[in-house]
Protein backbone atom coordinates (compact mmCIF):
# COMPACT_ATOMS: atom_id res chain seq x y z
CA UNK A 1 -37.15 48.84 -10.38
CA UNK A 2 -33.96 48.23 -11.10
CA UNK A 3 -31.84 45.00 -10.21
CA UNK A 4 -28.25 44.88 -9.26
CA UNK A 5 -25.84 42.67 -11.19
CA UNK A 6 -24.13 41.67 -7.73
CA UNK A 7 -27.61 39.15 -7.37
CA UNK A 8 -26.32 36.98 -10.26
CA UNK A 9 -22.72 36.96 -8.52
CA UNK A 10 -23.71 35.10 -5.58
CA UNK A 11 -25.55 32.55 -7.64
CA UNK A 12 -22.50 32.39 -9.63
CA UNK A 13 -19.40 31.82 -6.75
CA UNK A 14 -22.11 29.35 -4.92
CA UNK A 15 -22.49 26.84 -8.37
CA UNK A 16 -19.08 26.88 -8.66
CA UNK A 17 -18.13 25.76 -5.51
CA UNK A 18 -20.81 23.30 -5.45
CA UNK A 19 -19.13 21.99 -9.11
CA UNK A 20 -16.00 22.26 -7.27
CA UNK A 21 -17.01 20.03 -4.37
CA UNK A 22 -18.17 17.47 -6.66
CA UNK A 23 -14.97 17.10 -8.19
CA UNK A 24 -13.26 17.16 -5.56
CA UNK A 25 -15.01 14.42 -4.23
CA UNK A 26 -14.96 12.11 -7.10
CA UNK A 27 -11.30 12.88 -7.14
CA UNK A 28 -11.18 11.40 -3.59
CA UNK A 29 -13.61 8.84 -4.44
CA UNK A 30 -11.17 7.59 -7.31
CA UNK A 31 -7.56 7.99 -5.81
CA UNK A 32 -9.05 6.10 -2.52
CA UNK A 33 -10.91 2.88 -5.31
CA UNK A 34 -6.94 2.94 -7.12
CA UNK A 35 -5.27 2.52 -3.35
CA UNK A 36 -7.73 -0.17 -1.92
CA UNK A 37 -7.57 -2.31 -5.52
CA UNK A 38 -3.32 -2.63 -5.47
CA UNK A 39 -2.47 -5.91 -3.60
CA UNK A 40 -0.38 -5.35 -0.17
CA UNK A 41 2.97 -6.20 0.14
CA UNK A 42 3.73 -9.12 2.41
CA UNK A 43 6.14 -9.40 4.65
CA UNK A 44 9.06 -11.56 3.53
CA UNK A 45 10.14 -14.70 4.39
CA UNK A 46 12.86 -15.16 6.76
CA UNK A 47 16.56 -16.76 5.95
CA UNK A 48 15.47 -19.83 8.43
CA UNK A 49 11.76 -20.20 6.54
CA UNK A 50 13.41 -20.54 3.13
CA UNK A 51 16.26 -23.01 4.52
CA UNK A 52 13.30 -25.09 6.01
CA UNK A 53 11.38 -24.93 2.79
CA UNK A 54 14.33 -26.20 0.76
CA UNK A 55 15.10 -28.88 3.39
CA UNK A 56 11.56 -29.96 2.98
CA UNK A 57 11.50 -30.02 -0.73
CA UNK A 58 14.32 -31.80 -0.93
CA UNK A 59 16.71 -29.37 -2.17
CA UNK A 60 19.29 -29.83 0.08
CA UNK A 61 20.62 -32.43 2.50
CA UNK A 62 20.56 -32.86 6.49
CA UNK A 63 24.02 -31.78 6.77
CA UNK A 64 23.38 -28.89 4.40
CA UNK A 65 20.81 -27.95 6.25
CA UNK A 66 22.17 -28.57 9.83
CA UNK A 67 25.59 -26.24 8.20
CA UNK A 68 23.38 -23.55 7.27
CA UNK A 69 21.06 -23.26 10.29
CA UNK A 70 24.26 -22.82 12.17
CA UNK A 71 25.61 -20.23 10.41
CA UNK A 72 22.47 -18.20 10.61
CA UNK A 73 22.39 -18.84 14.10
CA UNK A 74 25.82 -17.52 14.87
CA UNK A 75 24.65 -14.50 12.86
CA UNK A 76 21.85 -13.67 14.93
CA UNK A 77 23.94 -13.96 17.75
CA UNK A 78 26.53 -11.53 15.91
CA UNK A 79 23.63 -8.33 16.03
């Protein structure tokens, strides 16, 4: 009896796509561990949050901070 050498060819194409799926896989499994370690951005704070912070700190005065809330306002009103 005499075997055909297109047996060991189907073994052969079916371990390499099993190999293939694997890396693949830990691939994936890697680039989605890098993406969920990196810290989010946050959203920044606004012109009026930082003016208040300073105000509260002590960094500025009432009228410097009464000036300035002004002018942003009259820039929001500008859009």
């Amino acid at each position: 009896m005499m075997h055909s050498t297109g047996d060991g060819v189907g073994w052969i194409l079916l371990v390499v796509t099993l190999w293939a799926l694997v890396a693949g896989g830990a691939f994936w499994a890697g680039v989605r561990l890098i993406h969920q370690s990196r810290p989010r951005p946050t959203s920044l704070p606004s012109p009026l949050d930082i003016l208040e912070r300073r105000f509260a700190a002590g960094e500025i005065t009432r009228e410097d901070f009464d000036e300035a809330r002004a002018r942003l306002r009259e820039h929001q009103l500008d859009r």
